[in-house]
Protein backbone atom coordinates (compact mmCIF):
# COMPACT_ATOMS: atom_id res chain seq x y z
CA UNK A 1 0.00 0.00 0.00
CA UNK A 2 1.71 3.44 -0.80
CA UNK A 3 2.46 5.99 1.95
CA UNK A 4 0.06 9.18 2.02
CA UNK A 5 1.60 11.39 -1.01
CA UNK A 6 3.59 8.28 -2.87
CA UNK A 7 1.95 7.47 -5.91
CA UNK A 8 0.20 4.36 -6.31
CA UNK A 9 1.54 1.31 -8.04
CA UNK A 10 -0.61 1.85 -10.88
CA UNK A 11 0.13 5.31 -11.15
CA UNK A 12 4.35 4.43 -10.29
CA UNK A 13 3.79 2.19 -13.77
CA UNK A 14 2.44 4.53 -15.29
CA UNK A 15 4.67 7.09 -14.86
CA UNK A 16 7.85 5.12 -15.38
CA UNK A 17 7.04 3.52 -18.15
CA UNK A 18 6.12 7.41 -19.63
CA UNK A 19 9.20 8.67 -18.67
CA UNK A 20 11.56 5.91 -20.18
CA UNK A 21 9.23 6.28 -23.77
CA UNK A 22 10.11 10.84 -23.25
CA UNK A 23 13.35 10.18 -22.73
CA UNK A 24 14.42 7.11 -25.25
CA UNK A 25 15.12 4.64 -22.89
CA UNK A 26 12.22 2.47 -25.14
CA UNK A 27 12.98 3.08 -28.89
CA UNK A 28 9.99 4.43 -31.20
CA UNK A 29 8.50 1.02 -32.38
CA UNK A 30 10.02 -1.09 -29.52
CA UNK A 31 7.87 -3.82 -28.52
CA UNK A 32 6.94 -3.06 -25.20
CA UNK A 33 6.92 -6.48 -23.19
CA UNK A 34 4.55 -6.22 -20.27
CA UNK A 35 6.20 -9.11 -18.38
CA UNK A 36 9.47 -7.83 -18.73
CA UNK A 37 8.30 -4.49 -17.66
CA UNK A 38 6.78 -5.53 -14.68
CA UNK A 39 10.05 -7.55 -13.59
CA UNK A 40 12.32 -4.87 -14.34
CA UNK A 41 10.06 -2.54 -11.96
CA UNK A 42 9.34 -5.16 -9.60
CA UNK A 43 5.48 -5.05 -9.57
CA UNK A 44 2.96 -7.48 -10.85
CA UNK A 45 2.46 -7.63 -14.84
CA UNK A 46 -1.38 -6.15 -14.40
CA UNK A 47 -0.61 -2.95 -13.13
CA UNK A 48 2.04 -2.43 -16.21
CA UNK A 49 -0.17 -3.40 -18.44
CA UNK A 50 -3.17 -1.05 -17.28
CA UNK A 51 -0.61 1.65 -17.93
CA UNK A 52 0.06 0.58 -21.58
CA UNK A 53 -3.61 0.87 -22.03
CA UNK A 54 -4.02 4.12 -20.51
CA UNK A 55 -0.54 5.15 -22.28
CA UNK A 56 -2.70 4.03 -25.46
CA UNK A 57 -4.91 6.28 -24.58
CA UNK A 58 -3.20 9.34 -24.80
CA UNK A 59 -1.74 8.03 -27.95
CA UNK A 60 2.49 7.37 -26.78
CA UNK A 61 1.86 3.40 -27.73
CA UNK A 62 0.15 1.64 -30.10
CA UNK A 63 -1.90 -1.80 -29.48
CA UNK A 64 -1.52 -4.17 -31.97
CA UNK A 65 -4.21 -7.33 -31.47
CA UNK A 66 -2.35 -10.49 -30.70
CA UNK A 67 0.62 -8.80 -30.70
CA UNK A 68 1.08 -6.19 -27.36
CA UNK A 69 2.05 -3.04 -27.09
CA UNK A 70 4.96 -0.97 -29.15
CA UNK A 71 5.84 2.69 -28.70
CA UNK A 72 4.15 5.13 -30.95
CA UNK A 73 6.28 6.15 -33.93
CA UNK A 74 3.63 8.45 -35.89
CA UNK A 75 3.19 9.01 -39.75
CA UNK A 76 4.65 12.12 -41.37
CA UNK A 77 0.91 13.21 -41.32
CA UNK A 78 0.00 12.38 -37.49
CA UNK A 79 3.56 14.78 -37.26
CA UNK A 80 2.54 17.01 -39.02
CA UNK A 81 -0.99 17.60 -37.60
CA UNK A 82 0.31 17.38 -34.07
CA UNK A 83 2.33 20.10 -34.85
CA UNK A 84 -0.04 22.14 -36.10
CA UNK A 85 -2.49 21.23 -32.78
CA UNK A 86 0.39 22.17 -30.73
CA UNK A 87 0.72 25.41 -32.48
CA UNK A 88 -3.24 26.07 -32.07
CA UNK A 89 -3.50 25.01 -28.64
CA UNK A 90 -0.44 28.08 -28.19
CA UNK A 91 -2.73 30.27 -29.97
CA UNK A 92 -5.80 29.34 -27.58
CA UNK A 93 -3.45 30.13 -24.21
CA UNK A 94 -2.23 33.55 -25.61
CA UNK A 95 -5.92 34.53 -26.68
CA UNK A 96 -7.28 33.81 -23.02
CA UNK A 97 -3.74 35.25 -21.17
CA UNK A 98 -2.40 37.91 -22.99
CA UNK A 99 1.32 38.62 -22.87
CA UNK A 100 3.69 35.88 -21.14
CA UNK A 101 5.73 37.18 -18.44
CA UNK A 102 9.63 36.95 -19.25
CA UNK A 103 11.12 33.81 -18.92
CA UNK A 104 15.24 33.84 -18.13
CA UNK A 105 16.65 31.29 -20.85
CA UNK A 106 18.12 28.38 -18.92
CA UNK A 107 20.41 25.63 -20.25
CA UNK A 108 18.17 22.90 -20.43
CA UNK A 109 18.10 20.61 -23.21
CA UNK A 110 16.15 21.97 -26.21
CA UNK A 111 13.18 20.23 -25.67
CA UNK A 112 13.09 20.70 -21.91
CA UNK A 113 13.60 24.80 -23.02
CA UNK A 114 10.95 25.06 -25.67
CA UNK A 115 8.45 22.92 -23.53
CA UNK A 116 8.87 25.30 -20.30
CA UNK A 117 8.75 27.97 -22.30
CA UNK A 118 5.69 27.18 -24.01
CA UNK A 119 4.51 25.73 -20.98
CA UNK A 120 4.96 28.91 -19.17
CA UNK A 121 1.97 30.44 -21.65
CA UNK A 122 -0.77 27.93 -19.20
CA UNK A 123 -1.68 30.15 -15.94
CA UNK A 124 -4.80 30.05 -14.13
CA UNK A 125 -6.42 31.97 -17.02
CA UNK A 126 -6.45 29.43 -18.96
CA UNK A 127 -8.63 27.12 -19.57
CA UNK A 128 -8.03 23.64 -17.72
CA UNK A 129 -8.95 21.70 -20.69
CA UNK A 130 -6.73 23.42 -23.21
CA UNK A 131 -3.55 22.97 -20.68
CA UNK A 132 -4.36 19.45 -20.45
CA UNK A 133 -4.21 19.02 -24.01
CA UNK A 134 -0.99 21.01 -24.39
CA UNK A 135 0.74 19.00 -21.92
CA UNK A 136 -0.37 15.86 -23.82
CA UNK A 137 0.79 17.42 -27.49
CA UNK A 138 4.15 18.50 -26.27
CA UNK A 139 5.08 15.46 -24.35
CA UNK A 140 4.18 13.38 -27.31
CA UNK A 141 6.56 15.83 -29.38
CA UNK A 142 9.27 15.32 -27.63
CA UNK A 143 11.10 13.18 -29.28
CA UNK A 144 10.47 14.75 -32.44
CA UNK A 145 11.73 17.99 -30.78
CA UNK A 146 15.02 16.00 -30.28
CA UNK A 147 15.14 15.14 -33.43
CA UNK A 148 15.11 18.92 -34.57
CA UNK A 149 18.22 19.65 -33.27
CA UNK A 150 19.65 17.48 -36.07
CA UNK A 151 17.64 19.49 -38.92
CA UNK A 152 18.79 22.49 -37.85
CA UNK A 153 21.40 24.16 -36.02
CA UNK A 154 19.53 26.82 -34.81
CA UNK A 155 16.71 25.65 -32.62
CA UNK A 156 17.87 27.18 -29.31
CA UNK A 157 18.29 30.84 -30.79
CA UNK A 158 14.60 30.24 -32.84
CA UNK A 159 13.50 29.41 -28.99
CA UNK A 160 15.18 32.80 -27.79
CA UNK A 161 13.74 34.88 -30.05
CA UNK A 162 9.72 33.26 -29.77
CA UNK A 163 10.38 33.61 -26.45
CA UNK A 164 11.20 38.06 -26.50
CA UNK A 165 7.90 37.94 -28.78
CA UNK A 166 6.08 36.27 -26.39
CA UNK A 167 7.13 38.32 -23.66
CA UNK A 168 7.08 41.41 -25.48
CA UNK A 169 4.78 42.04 -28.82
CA UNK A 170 1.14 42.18 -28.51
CA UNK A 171 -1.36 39.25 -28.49
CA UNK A 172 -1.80 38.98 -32.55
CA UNK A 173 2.33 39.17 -32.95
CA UNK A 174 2.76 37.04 -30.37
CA UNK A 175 0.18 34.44 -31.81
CA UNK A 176 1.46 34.71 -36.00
CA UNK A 177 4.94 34.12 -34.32
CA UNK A 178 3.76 30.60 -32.61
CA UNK A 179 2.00 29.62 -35.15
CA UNK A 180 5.12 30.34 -37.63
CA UNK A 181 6.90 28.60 -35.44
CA UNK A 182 4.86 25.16 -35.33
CA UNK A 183 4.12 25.42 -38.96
CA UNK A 184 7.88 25.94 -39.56
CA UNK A 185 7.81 22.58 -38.24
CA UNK A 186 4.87 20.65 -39.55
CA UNK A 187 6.74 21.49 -43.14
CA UNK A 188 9.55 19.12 -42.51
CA UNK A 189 7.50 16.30 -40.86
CA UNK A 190 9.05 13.79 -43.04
CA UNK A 191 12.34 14.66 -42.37
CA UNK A 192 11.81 15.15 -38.67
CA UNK A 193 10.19 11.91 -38.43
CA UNK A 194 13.17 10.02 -40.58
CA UNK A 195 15.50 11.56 -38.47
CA UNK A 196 13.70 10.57 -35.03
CA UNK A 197 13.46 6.62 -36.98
CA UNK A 198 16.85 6.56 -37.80
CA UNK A 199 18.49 7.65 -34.82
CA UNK A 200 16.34 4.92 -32.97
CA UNK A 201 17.39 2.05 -35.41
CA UNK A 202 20.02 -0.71 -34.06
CA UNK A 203 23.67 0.13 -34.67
CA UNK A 204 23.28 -2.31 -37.68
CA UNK A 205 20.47 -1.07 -39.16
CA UNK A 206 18.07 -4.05 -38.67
């Protein structure tokens, strides 16, 4: 039984399993073995695999019938619409909040910088459901975000500058510049995504 304010086991699954898909530990299209899982966190296999179907849910694995669970690699399109749905859900927070406060430019990995920052854009203006849905988008960008820094050199100074418009410029500026931003993106889906695939493929290739 968890102590008052430890999560529970369902909820410890859930959350560890979510973290190793964020941060790469489990590959895009890895089979994710529930037994294995459940050994490697020492807790029983249902527990692990309640969180596959909730991670299922929110769309980080795929179920495959007969076949288990694998982590979500998405088509150039699904890319490229999340993207855009990040970009719009950005939009939505500025529209109810107005200007973002400044936000000092740590030295966090890029997609622990743009995420903050964007996160930053969700106070208690704003809508619950639209920050839940934010949170959702950019967490299942991540590793796309990761794979940006190999597109371009330039990420972290593109992150600088959205981030003096969205402290500075007025609500419409502040919202073409997010949007330009995310579309920016959503234009080079199909290399993003072949870059994310390739850096997660075995050092052989297979």
């Amino acid at each position: 039984m968890a102590k008052s304010g430890e999560p529970t086991i369902p909820e410890r699954a859930y959350q560890e399993i979510k973290r190793r898909l964020l941060d790469g530990t489990f590959k895009l299209r890895q089979r994710l073995d529930a037994s294995a899982i459940s050994h490697d966190l020492g807790i029983s296999v249902t527990p692990v695999r309640e969180a596959l179907v909730r991670l299922a849910a929110e769309r980080f694995v795929i179920g495959r019938p007969a076949k288990g669970f694998y982590a979500m690699l998405w088509t150039e399109a699904q890319l490229r619409e999340l993207y855009l749905w990040r970009g719009l859900l950005a939009q939505l927070a500025l529209e109810q909040r107005g200007r973002q406060a400044p936000m000092p430019m740590s030295q966090a990995a890029y997609p622990d910088l743009i995420a903050a920052l964007l996160a930053a854009l969700h106070d208690a203006s704003v809508n619950p459901e639209i920050v839940r849905a934010a949170d959702n988008a950019e967490d299942r960008l991540r590793r796309a975000r990761a794979a940006e820094t190999s597109l371009w050199e330039d990420v972290r100074e593109e992150a600088e500058a959205l981030a003096e418009i969205l402290a500075d410029a007025k609500v419409d500026k502040a919202v073409k510049a997010v949007l330009a931003y995310h579309s920016r993106r959503a234009a080079h889906a199909r290399d993003i995504r072949n870059l994310a695939a390739l850096h997660d493929l075995p050092a052989n290739g297979g």
